[in-house]
Structure formats: C-alpha cells, structure tokens
PDB file of N, CA and C in Angstrom:
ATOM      1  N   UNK A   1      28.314 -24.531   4.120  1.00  0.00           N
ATOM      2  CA  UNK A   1      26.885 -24.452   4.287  1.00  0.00           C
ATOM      3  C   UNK A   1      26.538 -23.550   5.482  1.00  0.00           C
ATOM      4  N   UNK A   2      27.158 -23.373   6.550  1.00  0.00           N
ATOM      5  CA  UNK A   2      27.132 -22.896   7.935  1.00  0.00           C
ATOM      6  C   UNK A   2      27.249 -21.559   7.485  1.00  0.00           C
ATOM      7  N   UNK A   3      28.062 -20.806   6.519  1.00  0.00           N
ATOM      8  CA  UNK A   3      28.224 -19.672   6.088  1.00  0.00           C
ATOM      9  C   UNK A   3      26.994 -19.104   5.568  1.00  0.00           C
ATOM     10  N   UNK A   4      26.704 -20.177   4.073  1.00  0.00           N
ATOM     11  CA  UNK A   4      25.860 -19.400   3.627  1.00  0.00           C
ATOM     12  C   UNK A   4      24.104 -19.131   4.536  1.00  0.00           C
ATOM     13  N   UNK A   5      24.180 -20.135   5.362  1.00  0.00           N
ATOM     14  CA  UNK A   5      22.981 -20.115   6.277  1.00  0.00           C
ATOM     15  C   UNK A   5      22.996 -18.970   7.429  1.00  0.00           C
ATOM     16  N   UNK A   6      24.075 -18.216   7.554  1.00  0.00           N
ATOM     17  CA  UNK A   6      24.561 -17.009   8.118  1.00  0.00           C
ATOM     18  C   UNK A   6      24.550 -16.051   7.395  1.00  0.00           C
ATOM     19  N   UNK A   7      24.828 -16.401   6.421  1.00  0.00           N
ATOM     20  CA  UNK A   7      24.290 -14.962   5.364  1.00  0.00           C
ATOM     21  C   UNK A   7      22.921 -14.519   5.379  1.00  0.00           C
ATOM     22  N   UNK A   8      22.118 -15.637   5.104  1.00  0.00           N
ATOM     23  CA  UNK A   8      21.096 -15.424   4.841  1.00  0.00           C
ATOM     24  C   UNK A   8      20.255 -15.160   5.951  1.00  0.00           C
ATOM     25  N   UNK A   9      20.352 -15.650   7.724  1.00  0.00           N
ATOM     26  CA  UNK A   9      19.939 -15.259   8.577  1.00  0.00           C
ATOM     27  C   UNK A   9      20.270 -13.322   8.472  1.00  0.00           C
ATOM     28  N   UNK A  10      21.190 -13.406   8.829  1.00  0.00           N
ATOM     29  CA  UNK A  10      22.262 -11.634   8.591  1.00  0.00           C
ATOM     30  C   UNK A  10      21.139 -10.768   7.864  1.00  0.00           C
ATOM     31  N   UNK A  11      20.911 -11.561   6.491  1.00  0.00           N
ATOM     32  CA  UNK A  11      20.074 -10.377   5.063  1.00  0.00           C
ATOM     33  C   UNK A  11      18.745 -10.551   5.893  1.00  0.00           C
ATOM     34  N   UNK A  12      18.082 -11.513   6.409  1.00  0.00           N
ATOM     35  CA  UNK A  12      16.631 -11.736   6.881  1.00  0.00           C
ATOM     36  C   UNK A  12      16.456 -11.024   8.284  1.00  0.00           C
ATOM     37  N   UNK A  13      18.032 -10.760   8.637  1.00  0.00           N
ATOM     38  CA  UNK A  13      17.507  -9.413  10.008  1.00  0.00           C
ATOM     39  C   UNK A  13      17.554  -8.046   9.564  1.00  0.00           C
ATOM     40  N   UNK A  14      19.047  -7.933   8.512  1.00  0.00           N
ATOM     41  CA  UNK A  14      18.410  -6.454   8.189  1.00  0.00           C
ATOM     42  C   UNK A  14      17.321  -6.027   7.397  1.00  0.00           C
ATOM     43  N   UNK A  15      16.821  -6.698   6.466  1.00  0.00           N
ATOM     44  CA  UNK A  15      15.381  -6.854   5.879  1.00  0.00           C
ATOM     45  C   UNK A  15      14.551  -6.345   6.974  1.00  0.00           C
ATOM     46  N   UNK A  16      14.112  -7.056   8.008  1.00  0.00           N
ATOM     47  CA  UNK A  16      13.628  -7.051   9.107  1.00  0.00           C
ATOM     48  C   UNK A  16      14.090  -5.423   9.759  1.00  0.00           C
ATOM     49  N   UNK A  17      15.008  -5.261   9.616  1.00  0.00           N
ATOM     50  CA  UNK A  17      15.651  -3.710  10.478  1.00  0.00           C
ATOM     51  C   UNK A  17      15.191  -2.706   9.689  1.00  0.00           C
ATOM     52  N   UNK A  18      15.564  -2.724   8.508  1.00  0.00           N
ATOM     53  CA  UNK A  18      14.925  -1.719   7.329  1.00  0.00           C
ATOM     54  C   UNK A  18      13.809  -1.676   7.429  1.00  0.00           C
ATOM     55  N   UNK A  19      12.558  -2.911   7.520  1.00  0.00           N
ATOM     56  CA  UNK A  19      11.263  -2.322   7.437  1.00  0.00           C
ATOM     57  C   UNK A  19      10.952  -1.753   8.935  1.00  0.00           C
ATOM     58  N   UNK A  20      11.264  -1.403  10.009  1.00  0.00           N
ATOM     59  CA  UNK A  20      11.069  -0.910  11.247  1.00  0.00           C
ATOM     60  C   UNK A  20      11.718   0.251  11.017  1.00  0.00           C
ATOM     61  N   UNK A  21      13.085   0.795  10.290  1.00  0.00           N
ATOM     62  CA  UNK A  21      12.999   2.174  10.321  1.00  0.00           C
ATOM     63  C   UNK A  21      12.697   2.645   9.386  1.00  0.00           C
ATOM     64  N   UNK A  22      11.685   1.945   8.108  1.00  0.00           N
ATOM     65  CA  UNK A  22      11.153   2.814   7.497  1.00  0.00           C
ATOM     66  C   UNK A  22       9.947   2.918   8.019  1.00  0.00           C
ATOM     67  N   UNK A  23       8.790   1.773   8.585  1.00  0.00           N
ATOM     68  CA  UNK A  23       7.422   1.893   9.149  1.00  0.00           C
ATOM     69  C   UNK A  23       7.997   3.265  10.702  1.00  0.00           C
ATOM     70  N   UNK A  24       8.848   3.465  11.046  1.00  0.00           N
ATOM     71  CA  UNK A  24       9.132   4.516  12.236  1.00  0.00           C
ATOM     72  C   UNK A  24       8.657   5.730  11.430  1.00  0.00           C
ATOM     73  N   UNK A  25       9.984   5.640  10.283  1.00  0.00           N
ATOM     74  CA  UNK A  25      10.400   7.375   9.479  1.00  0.00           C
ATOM     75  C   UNK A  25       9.221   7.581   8.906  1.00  0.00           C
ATOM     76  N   UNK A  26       8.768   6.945   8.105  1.00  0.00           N
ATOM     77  CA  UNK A  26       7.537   7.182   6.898  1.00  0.00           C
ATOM     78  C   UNK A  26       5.904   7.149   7.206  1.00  0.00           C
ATOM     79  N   UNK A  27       5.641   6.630   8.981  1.00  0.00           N
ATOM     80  CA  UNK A  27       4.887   6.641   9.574  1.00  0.00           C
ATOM     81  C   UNK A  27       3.604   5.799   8.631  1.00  0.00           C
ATOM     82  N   UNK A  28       3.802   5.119   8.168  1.00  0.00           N
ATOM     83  CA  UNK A  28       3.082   3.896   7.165  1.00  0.00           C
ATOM     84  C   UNK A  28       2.334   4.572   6.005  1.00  0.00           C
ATOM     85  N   UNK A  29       3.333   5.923   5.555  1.00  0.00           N
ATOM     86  CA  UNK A  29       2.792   6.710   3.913  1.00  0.00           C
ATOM     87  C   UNK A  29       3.379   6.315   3.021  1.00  0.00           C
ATOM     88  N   UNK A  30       4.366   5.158   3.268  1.00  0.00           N
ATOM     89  CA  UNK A  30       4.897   4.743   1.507  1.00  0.00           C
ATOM     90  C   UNK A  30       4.639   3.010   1.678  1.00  0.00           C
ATOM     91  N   UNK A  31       5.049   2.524   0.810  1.00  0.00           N
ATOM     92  CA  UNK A  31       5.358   1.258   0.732  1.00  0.00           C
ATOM     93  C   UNK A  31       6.586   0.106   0.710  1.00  0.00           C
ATOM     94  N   UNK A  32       7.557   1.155   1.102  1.00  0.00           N
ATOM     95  CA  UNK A  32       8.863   0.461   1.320  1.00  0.00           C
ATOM     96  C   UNK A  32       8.581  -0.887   2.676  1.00  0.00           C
ATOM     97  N   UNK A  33       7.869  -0.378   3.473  1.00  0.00           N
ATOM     98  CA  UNK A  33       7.430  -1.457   4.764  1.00  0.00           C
ATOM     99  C   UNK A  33       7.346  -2.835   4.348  1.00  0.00           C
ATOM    100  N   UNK A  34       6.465  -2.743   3.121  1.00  0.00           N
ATOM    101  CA  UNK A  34       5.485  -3.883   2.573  1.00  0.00           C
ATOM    102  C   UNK A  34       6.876  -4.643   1.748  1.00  0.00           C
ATOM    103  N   UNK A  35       7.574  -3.836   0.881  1.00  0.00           N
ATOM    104  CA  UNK A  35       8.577  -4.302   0.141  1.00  0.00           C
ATOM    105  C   UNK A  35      10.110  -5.068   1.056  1.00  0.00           C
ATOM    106  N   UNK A  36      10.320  -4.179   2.148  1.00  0.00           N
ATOM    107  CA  UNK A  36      11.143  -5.028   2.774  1.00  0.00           C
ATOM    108  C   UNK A  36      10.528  -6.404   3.508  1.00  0.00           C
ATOM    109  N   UNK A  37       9.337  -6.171   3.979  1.00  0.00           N
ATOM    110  CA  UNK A  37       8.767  -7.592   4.306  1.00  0.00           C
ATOM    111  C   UNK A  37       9.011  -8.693   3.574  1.00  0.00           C
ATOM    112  N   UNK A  38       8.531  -8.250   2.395  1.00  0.00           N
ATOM    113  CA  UNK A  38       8.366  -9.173   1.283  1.00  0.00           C
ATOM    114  C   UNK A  38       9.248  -9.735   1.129  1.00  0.00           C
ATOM    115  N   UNK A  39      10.950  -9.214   1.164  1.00  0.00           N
ATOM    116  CA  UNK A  39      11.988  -9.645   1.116  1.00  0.00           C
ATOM    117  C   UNK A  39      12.384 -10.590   2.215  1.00  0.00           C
ATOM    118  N   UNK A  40      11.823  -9.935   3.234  1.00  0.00           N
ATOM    119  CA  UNK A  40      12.199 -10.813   4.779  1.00  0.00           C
ATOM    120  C   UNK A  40      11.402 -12.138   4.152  1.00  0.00           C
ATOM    121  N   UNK A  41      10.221 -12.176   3.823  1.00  0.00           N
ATOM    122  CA  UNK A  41       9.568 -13.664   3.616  1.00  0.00           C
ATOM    123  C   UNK A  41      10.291 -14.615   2.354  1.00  0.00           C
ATOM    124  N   UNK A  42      10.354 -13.703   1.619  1.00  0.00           N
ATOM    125  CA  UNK A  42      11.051 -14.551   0.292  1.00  0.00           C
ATOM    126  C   UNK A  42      12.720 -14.788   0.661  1.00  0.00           C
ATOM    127  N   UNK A  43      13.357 -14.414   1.488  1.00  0.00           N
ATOM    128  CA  UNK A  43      14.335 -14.589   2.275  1.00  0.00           C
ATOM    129  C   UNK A  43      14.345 -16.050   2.930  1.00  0.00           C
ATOM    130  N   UNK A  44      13.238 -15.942   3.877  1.00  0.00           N
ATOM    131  CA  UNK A  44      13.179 -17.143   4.749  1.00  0.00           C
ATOM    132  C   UNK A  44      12.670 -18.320   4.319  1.00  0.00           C
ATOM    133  N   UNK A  45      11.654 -18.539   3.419  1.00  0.00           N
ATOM    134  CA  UNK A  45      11.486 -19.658   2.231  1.00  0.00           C
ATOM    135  C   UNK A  45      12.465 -19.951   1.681  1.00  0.00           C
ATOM    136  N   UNK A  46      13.530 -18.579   0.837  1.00  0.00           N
ATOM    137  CA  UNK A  46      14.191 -19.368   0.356  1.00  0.00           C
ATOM    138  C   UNK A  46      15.454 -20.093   1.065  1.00  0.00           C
ATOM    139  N   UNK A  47      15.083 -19.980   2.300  1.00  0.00           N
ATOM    140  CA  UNK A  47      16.446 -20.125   3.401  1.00  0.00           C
ATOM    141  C   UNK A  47      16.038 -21.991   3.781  1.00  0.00           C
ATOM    142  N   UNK A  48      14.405 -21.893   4.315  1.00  0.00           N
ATOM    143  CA  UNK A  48      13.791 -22.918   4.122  1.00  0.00           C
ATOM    144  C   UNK A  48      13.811 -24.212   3.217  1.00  0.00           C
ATOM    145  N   UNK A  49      13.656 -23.895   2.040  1.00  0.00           N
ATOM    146  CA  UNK A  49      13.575 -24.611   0.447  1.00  0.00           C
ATOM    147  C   UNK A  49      15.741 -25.011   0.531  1.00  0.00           C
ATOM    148  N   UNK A  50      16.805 -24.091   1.160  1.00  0.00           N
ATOM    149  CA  UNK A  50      17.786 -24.420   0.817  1.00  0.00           C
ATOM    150  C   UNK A  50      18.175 -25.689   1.961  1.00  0.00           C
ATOM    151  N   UNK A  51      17.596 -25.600   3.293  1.00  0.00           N
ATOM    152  CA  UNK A  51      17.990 -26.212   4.503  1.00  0.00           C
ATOM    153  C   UNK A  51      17.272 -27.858   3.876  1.00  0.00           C
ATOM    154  N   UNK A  52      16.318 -27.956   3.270  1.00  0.00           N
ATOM    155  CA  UNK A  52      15.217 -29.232   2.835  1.00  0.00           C
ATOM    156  C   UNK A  52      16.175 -29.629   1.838  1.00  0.00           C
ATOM    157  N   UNK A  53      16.175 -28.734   0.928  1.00  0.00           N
ATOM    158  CA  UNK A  53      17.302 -29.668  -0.158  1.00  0.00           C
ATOM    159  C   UNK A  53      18.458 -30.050  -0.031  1.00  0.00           C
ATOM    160  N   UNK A  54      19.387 -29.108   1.346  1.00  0.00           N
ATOM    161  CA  UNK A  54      20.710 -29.846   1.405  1.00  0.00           C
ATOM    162  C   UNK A  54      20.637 -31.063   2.506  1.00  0.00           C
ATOM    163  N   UNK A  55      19.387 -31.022   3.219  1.00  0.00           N
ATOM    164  CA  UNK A  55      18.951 -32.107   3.807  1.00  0.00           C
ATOM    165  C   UNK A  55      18.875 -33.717   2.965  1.00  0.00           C
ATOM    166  N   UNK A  56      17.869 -33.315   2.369  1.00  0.00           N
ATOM    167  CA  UNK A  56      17.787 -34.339   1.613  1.00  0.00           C
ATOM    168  C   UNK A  56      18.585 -35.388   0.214  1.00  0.00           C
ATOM    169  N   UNK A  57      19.410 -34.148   0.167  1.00  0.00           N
ATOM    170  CA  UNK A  57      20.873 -34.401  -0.741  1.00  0.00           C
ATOM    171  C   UNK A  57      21.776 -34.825   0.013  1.00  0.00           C
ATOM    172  N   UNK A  58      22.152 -34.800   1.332  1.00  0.00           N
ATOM    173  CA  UNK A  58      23.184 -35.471   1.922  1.00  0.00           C
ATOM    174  C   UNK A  58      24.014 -34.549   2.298  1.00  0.00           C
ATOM    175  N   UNK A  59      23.974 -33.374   2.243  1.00  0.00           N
ATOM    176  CA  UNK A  59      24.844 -32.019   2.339  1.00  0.00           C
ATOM    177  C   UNK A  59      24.990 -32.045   3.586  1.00  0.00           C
ATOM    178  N   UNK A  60      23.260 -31.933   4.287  1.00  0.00           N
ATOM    179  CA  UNK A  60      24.178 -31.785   6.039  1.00  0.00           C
ATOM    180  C   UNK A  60      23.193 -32.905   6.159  1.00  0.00           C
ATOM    181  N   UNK A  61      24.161 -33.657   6.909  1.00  0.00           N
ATOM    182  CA  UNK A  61      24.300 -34.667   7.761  1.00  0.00           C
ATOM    183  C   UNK A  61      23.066 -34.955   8.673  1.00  0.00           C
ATOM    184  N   UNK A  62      22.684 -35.974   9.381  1.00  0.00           N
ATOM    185  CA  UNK A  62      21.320 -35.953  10.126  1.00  0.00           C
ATOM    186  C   UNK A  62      21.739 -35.569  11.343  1.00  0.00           C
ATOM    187  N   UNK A  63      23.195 -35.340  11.756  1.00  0.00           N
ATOM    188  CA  UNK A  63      23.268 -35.032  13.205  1.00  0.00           C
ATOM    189  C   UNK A  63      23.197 -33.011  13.054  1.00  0.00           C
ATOM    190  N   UNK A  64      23.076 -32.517  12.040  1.00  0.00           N
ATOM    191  CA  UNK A  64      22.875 -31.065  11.962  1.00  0.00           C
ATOM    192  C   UNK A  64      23.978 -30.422  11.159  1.00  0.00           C
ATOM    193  N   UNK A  65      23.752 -28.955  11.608  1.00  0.00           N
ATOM    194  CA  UNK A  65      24.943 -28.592  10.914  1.00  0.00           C
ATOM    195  C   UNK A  65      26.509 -28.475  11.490  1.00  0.00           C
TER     196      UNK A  65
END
C-alpha cells in the first residue's frame, strides 16, 4: 500500500511539473495547463477515494501506514 501511495504522490508531482513548464513555454496559448491540472486533481481524489477505502476495509491499520 505504501508503494502504491508513492506512486501516486510521484504521478501527482509530475502532473503538477508538466503543467508549470507548459504554463512557462506556451505562455497560457494552449490548453495543455488545464489538461495536466485536471490530471493532478483526478490524481488526488483518486489517491483520496483509495486512502478511505483501504481505511475502511482494514487494509491500513488505525495506527497509519
């Protein structure tokens, strides 16, 4: 679980890195900005929605991960 919650931090920073050097390069004329965001958010919900359900399934433990 510790892994995949590292993955998904990892994808939700470069998400995050990509839309800063494209809002730099593209100076806010395309829409790649908007699209990596989007990913950063649907990233972190679904990072959210995974931490609640392995919570509540018994996966991790109440003392954390």
């Amino acid at each position: 679980m510790r892994v995949l919650v590292l993955l998904f931090l990892a994808v939700i920073l470069a998400s995050l890195g990509s839309a800063l050097y494209t809002m730099i390069r593209d100076k806010g004329h395309s829409q790649r900005t908007v699209k990596a965001l989007t990913v950063r958010i649907a990233l972190s919900i679904a990072l959210f929605v995974l931490l609640m359900a392995g919570y509540a399934t018994g996966i991790i433990p109440r003392r954390g991960l």
